[in-house]
C-alpha atoms as a PDB file:
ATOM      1  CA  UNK A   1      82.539  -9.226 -10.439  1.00  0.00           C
ATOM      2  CA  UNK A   2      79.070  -8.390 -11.782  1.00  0.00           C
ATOM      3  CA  UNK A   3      76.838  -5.365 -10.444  1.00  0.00           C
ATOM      4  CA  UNK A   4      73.587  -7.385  -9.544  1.00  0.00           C
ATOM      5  CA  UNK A   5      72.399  -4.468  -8.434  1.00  0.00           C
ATOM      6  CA  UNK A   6      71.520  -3.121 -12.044  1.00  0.00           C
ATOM      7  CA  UNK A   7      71.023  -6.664 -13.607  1.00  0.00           C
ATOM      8  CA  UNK A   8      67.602  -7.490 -14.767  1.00  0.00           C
ATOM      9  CA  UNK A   9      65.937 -10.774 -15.013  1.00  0.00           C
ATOM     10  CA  UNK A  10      63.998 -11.968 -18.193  1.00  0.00           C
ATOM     11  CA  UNK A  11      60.699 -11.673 -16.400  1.00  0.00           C
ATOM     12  CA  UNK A  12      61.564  -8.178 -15.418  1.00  0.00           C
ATOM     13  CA  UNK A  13      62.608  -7.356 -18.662  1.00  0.00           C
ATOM     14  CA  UNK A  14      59.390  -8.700 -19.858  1.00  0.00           C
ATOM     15  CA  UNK A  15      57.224  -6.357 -17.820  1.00  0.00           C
ATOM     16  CA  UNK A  16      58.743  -2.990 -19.214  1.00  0.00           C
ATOM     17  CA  UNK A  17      56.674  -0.669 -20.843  1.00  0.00           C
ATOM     18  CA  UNK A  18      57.945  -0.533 -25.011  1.00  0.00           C
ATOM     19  CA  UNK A  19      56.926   2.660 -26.526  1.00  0.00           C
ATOM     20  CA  UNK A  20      55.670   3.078 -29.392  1.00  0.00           C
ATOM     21  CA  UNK A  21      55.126   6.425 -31.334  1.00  0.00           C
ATOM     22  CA  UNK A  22      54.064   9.722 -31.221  1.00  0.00           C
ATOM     23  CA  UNK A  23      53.569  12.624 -33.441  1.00  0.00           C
ATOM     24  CA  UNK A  24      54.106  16.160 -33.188  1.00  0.00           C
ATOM     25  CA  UNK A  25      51.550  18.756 -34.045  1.00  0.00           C
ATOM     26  CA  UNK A  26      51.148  22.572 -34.972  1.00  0.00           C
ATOM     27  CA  UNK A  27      48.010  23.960 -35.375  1.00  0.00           C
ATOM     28  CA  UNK A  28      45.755  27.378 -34.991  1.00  0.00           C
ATOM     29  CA  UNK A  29      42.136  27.845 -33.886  1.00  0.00           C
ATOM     30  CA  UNK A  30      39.518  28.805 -36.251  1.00  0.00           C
ATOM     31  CA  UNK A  31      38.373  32.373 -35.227  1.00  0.00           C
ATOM     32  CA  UNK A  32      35.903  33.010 -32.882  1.00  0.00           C
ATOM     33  CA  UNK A  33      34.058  36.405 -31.260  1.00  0.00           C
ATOM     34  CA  UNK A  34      33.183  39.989 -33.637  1.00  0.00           C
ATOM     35  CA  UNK A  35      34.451  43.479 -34.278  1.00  0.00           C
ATOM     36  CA  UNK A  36      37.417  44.150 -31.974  1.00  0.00           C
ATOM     37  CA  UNK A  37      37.831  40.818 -30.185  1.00  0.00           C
ATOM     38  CA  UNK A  38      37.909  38.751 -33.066  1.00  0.00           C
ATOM     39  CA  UNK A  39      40.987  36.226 -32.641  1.00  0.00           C
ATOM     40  CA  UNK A  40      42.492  32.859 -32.971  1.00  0.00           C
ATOM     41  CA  UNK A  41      45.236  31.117 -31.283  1.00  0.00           C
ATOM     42  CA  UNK A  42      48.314  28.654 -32.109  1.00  0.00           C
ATOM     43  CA  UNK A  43      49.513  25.748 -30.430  1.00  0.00           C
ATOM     44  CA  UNK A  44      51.760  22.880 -30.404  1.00  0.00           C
ATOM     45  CA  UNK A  45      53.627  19.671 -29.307  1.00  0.00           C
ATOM     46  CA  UNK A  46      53.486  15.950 -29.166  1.00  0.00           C
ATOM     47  CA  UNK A  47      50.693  13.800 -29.173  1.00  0.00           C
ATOM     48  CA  UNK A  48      50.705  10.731 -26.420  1.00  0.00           C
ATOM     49  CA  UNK A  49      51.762   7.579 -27.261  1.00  0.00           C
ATOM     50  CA  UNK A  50      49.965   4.865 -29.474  1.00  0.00           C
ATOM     51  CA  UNK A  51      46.408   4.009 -27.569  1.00  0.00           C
ATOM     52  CA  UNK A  52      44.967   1.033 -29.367  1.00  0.00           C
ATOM     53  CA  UNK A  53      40.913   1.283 -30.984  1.00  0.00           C
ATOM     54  CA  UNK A  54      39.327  -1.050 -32.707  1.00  0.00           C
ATOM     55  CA  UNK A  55      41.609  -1.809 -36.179  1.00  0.00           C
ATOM     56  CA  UNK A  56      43.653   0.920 -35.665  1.00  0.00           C
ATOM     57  CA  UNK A  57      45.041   3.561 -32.763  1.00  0.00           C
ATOM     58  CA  UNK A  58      44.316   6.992 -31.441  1.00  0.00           C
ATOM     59  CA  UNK A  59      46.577   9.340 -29.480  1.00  0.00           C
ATOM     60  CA  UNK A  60      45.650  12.044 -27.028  1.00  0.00           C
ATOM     61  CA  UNK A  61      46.451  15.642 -27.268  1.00  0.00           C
ATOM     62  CA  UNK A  62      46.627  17.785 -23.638  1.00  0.00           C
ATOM     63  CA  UNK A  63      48.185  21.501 -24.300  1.00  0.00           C
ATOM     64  CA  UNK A  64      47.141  25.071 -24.196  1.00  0.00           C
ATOM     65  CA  UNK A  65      47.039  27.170 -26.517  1.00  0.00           C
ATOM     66  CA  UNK A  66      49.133  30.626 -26.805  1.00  0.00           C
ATOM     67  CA  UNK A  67      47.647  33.658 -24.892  1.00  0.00           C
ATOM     68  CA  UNK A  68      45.975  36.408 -26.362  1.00  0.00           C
ATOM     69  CA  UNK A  69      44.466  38.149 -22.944  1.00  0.00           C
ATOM     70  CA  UNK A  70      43.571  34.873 -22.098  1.00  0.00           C
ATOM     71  CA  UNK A  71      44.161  31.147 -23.074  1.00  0.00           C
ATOM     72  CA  UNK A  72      42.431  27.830 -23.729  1.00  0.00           C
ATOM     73  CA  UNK A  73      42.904  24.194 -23.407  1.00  0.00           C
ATOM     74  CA  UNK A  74      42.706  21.310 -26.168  1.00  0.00           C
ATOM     75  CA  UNK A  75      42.094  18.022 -24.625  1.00  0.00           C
ATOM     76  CA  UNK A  76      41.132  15.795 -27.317  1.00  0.00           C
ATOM     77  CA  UNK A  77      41.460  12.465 -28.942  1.00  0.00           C
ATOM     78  CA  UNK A  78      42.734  12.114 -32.271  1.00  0.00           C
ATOM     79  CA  UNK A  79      40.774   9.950 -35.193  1.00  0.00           C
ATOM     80  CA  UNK A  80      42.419   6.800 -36.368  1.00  0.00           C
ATOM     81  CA  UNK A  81      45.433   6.381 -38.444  1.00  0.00           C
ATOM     82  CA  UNK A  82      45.015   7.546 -42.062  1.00  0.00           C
ATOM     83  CA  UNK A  83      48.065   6.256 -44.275  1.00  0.00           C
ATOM     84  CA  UNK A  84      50.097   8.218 -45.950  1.00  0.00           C
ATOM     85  CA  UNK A  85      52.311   6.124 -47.861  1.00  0.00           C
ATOM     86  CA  UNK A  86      55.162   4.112 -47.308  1.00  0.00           C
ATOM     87  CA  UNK A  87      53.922   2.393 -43.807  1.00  0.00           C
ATOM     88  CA  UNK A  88      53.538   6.164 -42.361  1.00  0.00           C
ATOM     89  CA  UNK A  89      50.464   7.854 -41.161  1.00  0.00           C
ATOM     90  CA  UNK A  90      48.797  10.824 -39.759  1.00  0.00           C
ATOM     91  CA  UNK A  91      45.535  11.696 -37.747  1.00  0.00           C
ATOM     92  CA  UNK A  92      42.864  13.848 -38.196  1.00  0.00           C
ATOM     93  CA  UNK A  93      41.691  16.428 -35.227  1.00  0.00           C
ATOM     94  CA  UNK A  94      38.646  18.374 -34.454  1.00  0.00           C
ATOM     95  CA  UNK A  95      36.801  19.785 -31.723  1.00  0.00           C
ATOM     96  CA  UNK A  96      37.345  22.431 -29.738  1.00  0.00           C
ATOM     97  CA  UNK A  97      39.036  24.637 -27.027  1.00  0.00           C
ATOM     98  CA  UNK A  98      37.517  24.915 -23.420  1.00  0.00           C
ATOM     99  CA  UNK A  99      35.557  27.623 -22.568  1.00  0.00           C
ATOM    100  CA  UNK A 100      37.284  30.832 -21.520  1.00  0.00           C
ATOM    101  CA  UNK A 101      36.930  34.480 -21.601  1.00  0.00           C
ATOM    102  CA  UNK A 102      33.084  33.791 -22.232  1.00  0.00           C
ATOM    103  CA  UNK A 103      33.553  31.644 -25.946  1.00  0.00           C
ATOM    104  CA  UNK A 104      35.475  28.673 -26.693  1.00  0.00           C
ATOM    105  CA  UNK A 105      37.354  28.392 -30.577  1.00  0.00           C
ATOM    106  CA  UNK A 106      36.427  24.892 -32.925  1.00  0.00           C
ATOM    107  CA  UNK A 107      39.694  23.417 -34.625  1.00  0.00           C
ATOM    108  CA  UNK A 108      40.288  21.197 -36.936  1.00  0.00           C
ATOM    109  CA  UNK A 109      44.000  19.852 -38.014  1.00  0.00           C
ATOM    110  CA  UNK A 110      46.308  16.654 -38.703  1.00  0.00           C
ATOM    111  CA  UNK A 111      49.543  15.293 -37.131  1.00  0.00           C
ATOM    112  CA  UNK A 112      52.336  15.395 -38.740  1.00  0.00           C
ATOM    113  CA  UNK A 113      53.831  12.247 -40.205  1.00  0.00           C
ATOM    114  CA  UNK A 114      55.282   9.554 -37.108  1.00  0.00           C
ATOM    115  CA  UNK A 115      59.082   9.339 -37.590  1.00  0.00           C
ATOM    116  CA  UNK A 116      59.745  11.732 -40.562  1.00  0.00           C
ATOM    117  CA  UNK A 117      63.563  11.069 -40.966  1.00  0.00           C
ATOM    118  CA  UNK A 118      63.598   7.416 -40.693  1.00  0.00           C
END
């Protein structure tokens, strides 16, 4: 005898989120303060999934960066899709940290290539 319990029906099937894609990142932050304090930071992960603008798609990025006596934020949106080749694409970054330990850092960077194996 059948489960029902875990059967779906067609209209609930139709009402599940599909994801799409993503794309990982690693990046540093151009330097920032004088003298003594001058520093950057790295950071990196995975962008969110597929947001749809205009012709094309965005993704948004929400991590901190690595701590050097202190740490920032990057909460950004990344540009459109910019092909690559071969149906693939990245997107370009740029912007900057939030404000901590009295100066924020600007970055600038691309995601690496959706699906790189396949």
């Amino acid at each position: 005898m059948e489960d029902k319990s875990t059967t779906k029906t067609n209209a609930e099937k139709s009402t599940e989120t599909v994801q799409t894609h993503v794309h990982e990142f690693i990046a540093s932050t151009k330097l920032a303060e004088e003298g003594d304090n001058r520093h950057n930071h790295r950071f990196a992960g995975v962008t969110s999934e597929r947001i749809p603008k205009g012709n094309s798609h965005v993704h948004v990025i929400l991590v901190n960066t690595d701590f050097f006596n202190h740490h920032h934020e990057v909460a950004i949106e990344t540009g459109p899709a910019i092909p690559v080749g071969n149906g693939k694409h990245i997107h370009f970054v740029k912007g900057t940290t939030t404000l901590d330990d009295g100066h924020v850092h600007e970055l600038e960077f691309t995601t690496l290539i959706q699906k790189p194996l396949i």
